[in-house]
PDB file of N, CA and C in Angstrom:
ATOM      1  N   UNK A   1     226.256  25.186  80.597  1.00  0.00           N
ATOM      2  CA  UNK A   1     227.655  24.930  80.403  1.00  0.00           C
ATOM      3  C   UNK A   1     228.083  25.572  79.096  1.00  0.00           C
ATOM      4  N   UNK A   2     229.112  26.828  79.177  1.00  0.00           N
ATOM      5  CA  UNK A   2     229.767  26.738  77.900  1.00  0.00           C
ATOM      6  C   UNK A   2     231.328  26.033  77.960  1.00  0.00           C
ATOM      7  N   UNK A   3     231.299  25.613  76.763  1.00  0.00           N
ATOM      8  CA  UNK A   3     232.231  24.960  76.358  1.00  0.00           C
ATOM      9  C   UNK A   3     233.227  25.681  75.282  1.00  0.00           C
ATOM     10  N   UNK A   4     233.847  26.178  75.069  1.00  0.00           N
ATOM     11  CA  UNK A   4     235.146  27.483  74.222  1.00  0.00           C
ATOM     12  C   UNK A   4     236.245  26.132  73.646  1.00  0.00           C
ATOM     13  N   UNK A   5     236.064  26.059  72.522  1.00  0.00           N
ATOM     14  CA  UNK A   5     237.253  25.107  71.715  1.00  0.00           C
ATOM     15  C   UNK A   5     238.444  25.834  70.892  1.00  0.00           C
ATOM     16  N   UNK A   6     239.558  26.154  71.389  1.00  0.00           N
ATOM     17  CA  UNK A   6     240.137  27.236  71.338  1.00  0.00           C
ATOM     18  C   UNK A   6     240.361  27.223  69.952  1.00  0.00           C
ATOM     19  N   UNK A   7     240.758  25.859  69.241  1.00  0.00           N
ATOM     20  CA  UNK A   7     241.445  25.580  68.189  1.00  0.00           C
ATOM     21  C   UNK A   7     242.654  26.198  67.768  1.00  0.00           C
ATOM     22  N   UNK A   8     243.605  26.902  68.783  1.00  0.00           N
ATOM     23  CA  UNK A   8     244.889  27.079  68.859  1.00  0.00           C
ATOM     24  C   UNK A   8     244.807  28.360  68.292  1.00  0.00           C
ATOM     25  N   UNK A   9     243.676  29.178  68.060  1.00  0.00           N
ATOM     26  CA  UNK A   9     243.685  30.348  67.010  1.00  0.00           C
ATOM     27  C   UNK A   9     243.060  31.496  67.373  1.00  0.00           C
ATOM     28  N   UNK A  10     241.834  31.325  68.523  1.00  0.00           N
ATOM     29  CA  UNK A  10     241.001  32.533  68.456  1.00  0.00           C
ATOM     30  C   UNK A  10     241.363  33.075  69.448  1.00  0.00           C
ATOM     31  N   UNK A  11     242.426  32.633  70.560  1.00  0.00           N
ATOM     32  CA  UNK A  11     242.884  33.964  71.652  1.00  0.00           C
ATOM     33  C   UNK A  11     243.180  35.315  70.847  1.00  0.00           C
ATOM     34  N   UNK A  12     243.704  34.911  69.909  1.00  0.00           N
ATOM     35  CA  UNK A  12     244.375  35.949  69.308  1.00  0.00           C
ATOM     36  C   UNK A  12     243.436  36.862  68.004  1.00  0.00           C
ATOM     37  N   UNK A  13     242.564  36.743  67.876  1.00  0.00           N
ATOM     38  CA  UNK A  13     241.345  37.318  67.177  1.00  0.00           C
ATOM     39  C   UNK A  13     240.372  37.916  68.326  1.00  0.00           C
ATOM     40  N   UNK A  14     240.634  39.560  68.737  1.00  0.00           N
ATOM     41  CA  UNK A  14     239.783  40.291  69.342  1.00  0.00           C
ATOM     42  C   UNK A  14     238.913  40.508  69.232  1.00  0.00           C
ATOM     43  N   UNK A  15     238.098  40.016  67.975  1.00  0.00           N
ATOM     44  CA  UNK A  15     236.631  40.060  67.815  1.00  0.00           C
ATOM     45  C   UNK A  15     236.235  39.294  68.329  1.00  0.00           C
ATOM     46  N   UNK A  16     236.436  38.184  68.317  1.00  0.00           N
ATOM     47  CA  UNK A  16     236.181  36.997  68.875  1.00  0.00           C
ATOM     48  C   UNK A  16     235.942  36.983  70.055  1.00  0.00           C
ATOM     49  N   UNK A  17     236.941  37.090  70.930  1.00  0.00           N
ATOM     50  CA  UNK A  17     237.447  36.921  72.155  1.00  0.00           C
ATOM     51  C   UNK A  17     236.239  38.100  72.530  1.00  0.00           C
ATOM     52  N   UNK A  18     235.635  39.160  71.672  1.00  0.00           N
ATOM     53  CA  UNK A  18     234.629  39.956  72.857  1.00  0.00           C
ATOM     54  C   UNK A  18     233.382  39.584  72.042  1.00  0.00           C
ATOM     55  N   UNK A  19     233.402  38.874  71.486  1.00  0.00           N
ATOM     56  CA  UNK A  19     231.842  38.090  71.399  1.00  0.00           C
ATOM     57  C   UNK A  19     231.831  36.970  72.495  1.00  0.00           C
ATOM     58  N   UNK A  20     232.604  36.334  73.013  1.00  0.00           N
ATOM     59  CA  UNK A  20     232.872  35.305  73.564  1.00  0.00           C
ATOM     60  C   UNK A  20     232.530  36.330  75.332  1.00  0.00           C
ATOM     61  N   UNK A  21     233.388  37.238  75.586  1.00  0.00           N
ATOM     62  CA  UNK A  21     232.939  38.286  76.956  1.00  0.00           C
ATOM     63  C   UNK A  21     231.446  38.358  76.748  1.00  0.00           C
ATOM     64  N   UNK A  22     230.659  38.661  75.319  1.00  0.00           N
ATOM     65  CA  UNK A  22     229.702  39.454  75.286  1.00  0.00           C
ATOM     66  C   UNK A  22     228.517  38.332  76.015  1.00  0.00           C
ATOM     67  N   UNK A  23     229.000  36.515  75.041  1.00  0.00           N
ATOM     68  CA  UNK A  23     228.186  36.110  75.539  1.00  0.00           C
ATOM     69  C   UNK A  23     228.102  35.584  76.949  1.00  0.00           C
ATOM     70  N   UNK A  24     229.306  35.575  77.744  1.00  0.00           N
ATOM     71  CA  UNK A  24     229.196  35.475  79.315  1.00  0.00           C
ATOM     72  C   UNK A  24     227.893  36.522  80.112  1.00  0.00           C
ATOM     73  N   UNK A  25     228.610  37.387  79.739  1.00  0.00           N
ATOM     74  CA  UNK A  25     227.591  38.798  80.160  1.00  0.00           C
ATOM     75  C   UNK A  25     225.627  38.278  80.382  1.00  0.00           C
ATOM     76  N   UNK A  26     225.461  38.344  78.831  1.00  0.00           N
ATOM     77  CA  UNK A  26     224.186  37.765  78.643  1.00  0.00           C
ATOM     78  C   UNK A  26     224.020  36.649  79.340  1.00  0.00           C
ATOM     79  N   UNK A  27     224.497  35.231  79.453  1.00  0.00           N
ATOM     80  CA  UNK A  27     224.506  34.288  80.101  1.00  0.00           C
ATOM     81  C   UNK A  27     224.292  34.849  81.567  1.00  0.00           C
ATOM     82  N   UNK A  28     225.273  35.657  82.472  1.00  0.00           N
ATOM     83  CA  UNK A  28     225.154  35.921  83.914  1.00  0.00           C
ATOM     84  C   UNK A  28     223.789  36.857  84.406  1.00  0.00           C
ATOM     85  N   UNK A  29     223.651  37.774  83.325  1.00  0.00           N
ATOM     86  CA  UNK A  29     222.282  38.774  83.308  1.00  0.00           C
ATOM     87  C   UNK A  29     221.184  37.944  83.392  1.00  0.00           C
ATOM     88  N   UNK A  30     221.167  36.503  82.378  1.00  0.00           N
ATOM     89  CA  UNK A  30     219.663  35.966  82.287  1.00  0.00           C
ATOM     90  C   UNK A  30     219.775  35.123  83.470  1.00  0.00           C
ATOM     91  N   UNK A  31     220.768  34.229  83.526  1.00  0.00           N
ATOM     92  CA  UNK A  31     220.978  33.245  84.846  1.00  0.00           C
ATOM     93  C   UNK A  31     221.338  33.799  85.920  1.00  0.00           C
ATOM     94  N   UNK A  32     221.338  34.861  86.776  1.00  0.00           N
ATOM     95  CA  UNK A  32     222.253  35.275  87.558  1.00  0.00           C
ATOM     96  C   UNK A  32     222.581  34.180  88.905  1.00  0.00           C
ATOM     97  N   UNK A  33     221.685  33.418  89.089  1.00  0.00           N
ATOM     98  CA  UNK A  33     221.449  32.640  90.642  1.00  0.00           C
ATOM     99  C   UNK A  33     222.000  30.970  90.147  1.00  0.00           C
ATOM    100  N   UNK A  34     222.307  30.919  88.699  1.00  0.00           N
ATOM    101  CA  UNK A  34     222.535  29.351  87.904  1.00  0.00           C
ATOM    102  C   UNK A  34     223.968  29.012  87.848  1.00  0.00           C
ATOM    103  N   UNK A  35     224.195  27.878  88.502  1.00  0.00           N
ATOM    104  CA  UNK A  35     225.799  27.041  88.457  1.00  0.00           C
ATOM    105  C   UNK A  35     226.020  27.135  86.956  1.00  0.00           C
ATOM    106  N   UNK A  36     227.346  27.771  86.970  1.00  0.00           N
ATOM    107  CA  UNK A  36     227.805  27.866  85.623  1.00  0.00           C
ATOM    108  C   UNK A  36     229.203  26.592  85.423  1.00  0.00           C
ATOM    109  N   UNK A  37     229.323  26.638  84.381  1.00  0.00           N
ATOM    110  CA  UNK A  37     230.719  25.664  84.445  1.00  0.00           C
ATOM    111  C   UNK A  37     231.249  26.092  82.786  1.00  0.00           C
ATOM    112  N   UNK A  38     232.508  26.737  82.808  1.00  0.00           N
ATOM    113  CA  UNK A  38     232.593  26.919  82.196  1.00  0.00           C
ATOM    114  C   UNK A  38     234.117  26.428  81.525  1.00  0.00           C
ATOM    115  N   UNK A  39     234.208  25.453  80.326  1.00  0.00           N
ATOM    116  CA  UNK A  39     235.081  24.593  80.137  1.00  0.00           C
ATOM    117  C   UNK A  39     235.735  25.088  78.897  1.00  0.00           C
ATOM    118  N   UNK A  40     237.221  25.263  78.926  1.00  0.00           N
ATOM    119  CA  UNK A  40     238.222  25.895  77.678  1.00  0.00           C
ATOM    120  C   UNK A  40     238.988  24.408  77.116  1.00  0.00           C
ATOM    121  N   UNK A  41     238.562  23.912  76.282  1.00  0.00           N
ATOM    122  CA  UNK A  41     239.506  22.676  75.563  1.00  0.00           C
ATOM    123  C   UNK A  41     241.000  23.102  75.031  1.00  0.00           C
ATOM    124  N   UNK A  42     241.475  22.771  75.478  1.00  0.00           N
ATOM    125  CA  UNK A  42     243.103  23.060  74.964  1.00  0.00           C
ATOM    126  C   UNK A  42     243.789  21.317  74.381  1.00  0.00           C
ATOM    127  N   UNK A  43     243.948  22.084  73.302  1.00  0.00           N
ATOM    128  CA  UNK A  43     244.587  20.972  72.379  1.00  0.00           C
ATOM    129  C   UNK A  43     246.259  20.494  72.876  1.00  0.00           C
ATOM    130  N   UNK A  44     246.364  19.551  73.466  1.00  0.00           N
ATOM    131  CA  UNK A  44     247.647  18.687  74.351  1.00  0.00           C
ATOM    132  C   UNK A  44     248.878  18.794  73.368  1.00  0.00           C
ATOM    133  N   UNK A  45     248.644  19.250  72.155  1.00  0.00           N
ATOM    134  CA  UNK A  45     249.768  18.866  71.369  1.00  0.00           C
ATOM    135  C   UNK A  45     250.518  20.610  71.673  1.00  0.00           C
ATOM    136  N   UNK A  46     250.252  21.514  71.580  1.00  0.00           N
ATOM    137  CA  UNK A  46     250.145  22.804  71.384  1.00  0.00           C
ATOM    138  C   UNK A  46     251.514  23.189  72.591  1.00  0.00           C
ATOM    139  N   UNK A  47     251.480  22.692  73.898  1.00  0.00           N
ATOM    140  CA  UNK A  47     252.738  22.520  74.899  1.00  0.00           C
ATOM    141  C   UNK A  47     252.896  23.877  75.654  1.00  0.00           C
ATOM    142  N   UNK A  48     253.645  24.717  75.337  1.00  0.00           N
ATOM    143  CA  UNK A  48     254.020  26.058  75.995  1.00  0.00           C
ATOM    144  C   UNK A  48     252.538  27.396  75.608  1.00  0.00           C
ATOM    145  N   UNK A  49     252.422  27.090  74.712  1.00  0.00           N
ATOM    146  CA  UNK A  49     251.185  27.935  73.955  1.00  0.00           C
ATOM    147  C   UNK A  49     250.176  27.837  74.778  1.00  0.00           C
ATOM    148  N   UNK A  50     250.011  26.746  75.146  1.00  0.00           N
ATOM    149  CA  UNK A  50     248.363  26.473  76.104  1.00  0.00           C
ATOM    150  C   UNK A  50     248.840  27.599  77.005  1.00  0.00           C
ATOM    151  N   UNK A  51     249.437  27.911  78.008  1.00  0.00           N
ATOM    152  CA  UNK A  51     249.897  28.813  79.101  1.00  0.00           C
ATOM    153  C   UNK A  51     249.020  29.966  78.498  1.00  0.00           C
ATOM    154  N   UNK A  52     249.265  30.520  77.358  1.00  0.00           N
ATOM    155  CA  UNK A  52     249.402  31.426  77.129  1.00  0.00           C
ATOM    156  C   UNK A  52     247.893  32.067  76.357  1.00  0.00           C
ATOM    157  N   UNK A  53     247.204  30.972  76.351  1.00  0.00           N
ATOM    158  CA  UNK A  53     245.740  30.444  75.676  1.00  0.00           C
ATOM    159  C   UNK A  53     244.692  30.665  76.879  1.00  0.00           C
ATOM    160  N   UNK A  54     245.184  29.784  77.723  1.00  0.00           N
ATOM    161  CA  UNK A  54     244.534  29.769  79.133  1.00  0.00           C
ATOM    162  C   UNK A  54     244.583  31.256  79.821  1.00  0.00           C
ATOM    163  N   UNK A  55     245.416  32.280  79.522  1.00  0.00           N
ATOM    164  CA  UNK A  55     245.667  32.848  80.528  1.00  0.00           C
ATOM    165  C   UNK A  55     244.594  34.435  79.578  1.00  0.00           C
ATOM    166  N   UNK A  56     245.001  34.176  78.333  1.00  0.00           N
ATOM    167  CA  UNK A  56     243.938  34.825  77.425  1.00  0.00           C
ATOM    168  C   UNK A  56     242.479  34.780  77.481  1.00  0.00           C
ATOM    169  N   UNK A  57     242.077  33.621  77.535  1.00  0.00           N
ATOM    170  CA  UNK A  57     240.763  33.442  77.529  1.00  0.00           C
ATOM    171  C   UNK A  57     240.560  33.315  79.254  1.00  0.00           C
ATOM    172  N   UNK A  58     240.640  33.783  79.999  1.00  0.00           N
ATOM    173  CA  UNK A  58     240.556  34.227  81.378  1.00  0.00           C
ATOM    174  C   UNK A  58     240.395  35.563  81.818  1.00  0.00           C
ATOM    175  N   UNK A  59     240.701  36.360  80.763  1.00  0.00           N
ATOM    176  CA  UNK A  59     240.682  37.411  81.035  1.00  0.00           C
ATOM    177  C   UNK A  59     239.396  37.982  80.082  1.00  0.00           C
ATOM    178  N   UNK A  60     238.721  37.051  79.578  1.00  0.00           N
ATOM    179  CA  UNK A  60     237.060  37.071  78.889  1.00  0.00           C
ATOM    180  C   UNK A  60     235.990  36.231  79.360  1.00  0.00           C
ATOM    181  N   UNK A  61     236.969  35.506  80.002  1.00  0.00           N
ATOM    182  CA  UNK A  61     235.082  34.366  80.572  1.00  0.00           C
ATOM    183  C   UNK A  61     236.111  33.889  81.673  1.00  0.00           C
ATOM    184  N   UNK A  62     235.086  33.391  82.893  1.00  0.00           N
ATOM    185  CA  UNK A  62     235.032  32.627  84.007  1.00  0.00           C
ATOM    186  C   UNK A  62     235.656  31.212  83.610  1.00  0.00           C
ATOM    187  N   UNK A  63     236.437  30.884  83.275  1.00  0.00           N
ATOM    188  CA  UNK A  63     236.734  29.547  83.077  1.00  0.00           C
ATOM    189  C   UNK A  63     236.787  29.052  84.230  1.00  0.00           C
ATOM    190  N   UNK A  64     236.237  27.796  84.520  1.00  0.00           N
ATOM    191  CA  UNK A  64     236.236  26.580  85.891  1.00  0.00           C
ATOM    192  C   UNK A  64     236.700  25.589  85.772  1.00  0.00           C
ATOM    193  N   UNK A  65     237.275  25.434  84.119  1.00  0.00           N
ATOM    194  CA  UNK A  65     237.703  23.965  84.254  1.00  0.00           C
ATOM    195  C   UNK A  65     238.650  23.908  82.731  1.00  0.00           C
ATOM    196  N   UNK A  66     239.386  22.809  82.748  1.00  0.00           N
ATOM    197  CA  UNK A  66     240.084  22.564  81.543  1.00  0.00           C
ATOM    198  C   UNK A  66     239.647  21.374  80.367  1.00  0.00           C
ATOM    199  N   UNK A  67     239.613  21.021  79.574  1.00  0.00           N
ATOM    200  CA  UNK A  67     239.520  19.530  78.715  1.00  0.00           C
ATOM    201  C   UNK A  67     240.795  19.893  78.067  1.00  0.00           C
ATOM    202  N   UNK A  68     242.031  18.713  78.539  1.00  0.00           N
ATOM    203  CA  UNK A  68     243.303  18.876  77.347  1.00  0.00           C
ATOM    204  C   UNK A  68     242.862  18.010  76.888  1.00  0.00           C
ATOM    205  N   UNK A  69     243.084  17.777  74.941  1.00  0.00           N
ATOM    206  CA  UNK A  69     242.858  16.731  74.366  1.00  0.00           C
ATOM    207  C   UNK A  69     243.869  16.764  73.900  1.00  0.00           C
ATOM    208  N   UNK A  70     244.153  15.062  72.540  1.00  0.00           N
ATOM    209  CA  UNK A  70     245.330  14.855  72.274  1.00  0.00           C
ATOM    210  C   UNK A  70     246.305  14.527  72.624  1.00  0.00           C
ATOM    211  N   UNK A  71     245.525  13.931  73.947  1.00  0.00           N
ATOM    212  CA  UNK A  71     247.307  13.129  74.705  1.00  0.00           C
ATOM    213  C   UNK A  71     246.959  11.360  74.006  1.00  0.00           C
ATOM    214  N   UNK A  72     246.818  11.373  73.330  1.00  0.00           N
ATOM    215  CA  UNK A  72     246.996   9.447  73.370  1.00  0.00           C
ATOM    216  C   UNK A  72     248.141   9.560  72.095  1.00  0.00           C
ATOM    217  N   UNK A  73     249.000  10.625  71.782  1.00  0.00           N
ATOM    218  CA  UNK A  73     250.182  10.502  70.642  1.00  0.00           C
ATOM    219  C   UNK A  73     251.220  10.883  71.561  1.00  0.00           C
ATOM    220  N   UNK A  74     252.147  11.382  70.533  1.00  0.00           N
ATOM    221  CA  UNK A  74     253.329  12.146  71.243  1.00  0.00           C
ATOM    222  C   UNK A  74     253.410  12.932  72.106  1.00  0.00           C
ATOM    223  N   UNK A  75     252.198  13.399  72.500  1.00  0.00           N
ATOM    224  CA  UNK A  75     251.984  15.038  73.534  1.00  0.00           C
ATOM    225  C   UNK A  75     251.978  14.053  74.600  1.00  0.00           C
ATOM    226  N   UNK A  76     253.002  14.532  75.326  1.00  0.00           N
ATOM    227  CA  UNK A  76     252.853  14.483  77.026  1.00  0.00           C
ATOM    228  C   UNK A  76     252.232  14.792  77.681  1.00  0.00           C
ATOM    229  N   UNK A  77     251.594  16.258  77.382  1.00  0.00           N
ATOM    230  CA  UNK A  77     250.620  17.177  78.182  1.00  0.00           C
ATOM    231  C   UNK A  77     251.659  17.957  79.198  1.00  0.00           C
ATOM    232  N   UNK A  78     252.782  18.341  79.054  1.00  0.00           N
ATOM    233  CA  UNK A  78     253.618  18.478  79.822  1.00  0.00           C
ATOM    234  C   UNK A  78     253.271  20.058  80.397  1.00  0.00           C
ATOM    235  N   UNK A  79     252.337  20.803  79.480  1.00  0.00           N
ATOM    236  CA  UNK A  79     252.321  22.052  79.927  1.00  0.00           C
ATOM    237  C   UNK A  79     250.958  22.346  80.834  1.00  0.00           C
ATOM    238  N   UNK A  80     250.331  21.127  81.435  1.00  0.00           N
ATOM    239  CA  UNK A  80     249.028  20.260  82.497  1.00  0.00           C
ATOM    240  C   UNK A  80     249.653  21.761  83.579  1.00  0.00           C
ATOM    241  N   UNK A  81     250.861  20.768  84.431  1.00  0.00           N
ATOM    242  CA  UNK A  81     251.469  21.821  85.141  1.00  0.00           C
ATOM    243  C   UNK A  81     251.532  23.211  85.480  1.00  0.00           C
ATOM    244  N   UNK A  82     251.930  23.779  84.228  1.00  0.00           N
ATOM    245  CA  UNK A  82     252.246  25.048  83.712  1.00  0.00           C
ATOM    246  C   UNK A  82     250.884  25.691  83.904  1.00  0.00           C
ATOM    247  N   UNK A  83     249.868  25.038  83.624  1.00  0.00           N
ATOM    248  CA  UNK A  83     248.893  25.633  83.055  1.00  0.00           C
ATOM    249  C   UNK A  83     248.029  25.601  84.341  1.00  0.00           C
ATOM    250  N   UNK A  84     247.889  24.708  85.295  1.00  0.00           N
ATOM    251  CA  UNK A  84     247.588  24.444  86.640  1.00  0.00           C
ATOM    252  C   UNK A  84     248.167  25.882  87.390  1.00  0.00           C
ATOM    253  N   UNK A  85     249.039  25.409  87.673  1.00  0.00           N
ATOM    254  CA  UNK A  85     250.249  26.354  88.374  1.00  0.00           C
ATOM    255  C   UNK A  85     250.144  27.744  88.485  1.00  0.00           C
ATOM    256  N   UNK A  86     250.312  28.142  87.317  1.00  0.00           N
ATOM    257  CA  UNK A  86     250.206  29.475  86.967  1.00  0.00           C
ATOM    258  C   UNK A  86     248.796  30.051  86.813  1.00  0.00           C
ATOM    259  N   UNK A  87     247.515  29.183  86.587  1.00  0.00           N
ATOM    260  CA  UNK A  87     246.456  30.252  86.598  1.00  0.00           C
ATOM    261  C   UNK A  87     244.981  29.756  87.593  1.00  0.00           C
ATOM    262  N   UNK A  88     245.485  28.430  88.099  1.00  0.00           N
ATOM    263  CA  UNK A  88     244.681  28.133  89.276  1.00  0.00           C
ATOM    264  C   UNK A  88     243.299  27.458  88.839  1.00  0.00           C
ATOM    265  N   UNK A  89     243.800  26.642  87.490  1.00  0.00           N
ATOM    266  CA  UNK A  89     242.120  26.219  86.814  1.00  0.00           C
ATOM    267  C   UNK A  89     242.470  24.804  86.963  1.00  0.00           C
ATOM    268  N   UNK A  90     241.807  23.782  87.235  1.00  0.00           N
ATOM    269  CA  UNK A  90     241.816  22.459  86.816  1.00  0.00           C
ATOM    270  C   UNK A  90     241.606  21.797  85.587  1.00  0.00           C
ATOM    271  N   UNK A  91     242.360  21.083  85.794  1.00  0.00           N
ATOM    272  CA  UNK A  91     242.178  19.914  84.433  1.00  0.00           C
ATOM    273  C   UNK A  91     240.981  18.972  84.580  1.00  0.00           C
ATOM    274  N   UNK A  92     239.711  19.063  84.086  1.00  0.00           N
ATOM    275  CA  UNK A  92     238.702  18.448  84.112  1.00  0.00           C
ATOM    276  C   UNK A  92     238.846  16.758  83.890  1.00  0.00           C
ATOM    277  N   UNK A  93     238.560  17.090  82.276  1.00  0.00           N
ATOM    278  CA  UNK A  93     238.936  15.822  81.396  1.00  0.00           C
ATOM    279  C   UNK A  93     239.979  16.245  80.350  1.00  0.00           C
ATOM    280  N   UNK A  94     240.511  14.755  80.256  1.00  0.00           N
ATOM    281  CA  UNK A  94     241.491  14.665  79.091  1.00  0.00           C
ATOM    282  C   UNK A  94     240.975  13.755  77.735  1.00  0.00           C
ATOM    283  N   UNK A  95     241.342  14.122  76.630  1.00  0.00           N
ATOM    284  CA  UNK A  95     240.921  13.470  75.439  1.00  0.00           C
ATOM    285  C   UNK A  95     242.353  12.383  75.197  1.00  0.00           C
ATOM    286  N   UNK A  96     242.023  11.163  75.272  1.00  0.00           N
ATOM    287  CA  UNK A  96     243.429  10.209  75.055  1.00  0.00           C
ATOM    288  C   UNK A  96     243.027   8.973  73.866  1.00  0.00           C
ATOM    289  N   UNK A  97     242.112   9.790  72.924  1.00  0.00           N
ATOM    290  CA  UNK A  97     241.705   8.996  71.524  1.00  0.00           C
ATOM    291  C   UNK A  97     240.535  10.166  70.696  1.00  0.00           C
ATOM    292  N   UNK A  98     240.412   9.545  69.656  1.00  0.00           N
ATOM    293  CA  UNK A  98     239.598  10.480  68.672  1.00  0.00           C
ATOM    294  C   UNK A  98     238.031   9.953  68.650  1.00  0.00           C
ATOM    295  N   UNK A  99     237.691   8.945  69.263  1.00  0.00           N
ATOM    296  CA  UNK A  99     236.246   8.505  69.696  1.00  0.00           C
ATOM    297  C   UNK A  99     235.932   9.287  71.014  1.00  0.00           C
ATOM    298  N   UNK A 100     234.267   9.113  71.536  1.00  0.00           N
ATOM    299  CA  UNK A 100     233.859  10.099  72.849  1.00  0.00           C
ATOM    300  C   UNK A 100     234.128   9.112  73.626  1.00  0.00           C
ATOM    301  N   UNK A 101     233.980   7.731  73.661  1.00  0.00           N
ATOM    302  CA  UNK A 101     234.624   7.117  74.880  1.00  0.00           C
ATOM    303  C   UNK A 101     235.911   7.352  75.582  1.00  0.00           C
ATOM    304  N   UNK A 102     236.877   8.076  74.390  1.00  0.00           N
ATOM    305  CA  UNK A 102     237.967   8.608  74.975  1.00  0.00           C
ATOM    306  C   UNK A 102     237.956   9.575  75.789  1.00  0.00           C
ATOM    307  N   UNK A 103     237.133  10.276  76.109  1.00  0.00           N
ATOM    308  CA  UNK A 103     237.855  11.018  77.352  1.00  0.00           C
ATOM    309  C   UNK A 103     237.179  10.524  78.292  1.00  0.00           C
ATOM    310  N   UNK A 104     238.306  10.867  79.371  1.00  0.00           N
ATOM    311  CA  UNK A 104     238.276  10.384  80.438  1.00  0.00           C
ATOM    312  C   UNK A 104     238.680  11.978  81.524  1.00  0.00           C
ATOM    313  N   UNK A 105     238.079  11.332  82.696  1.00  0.00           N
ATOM    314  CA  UNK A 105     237.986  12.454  83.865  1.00  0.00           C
ATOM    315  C   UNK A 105     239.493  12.340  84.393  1.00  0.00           C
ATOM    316  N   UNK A 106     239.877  13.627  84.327  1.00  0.00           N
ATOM    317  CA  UNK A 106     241.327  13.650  84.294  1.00  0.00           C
ATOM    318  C   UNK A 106     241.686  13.531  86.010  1.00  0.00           C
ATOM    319  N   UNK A 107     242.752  12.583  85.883  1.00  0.00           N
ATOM    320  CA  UNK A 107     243.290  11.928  87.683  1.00  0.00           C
ATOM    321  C   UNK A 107     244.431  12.574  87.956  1.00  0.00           C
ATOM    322  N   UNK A 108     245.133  13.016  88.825  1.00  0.00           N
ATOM    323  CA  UNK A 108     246.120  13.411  88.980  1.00  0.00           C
ATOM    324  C   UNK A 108     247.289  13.078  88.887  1.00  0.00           C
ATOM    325  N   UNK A 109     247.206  11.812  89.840  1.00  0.00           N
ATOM    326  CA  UNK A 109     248.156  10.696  90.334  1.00  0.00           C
ATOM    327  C   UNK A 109     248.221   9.757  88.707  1.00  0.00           C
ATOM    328  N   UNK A 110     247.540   9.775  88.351  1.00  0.00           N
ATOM    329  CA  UNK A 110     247.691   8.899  86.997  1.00  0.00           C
ATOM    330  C   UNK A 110     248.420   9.084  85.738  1.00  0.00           C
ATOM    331  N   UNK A 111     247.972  10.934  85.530  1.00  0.00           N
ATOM    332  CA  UNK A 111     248.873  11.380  84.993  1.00  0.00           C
ATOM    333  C   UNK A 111     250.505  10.985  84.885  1.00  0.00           C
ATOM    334  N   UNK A 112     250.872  11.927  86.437  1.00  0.00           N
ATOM    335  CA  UNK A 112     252.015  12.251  86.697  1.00  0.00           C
ATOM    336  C   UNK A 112     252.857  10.558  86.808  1.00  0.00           C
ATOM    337  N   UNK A 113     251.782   9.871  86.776  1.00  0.00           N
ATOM    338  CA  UNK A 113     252.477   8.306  86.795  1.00  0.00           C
ATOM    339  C   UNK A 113     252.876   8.066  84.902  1.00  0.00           C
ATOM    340  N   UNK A 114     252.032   8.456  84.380  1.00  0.00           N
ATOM    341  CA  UNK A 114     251.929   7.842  82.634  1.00  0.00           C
ATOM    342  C   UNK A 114     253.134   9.008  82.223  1.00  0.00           C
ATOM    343  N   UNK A 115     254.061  10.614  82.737  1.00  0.00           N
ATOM    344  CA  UNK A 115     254.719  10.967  82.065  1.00  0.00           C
ATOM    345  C   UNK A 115     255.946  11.053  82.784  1.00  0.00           C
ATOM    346  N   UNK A 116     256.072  10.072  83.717  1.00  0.00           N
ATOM    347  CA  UNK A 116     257.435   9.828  84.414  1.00  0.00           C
ATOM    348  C   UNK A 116     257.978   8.301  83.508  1.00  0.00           C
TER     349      UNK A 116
END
């Protein structure tokens, strides 16, 4: 499993972003036949930006899944949607506190119930 913690900053640092390709590569060369899962944390507070995070780091690694964190404040997570919608990845888990018991396996129906 890799796990990519965007911290709202490194889409946009091209070095980065092809060390991050480089190490997929290596990963698929040594594993080629091994379930990968590969998880991009997007910080819930961040809103329209995630779109644009997600759609960056997709175009360097296999992403399979999402972790939004930062919904237990003001963030709605409103850009869940957006970010669904437009690039066809799921929302895994969500972070809804700053302890690890907080996250939780993100529900659909639960959501869309907690931001109506």
């Amino acid at each position: 499993m890799l796990i990519v913690d965007t911290a709202g900053r490194l889409h946009n640092k091209k070095y980065l972003m092809d060390e991050l390709n480089k190490i997929q590569k290596v990963i698929n060369k040594e594993m080629p036949e091994a379930d990968k899962e590969v998880l991009l944390v997007i910080d819930g507070a961040t809103g329209q930006n995630a779109i644009a995070q997600v759609q960056a780091f997709k175009k360097e690694a296999d992403i399979t899944g999402i972790i939004l964190t930062k919904l237990d404040g003001t963030a709605k997570g409103g850009a869940v949607i957006g970010i669904v919608e437009e690039n066809q990845i799921p929302i895994k888990f969500i972070g809804v506190g700053e302890q690890i018991d907080d996250m939780e396996i993100f529900n659909a129906e639960d959501f869309v119930k907690a931001i109506i």
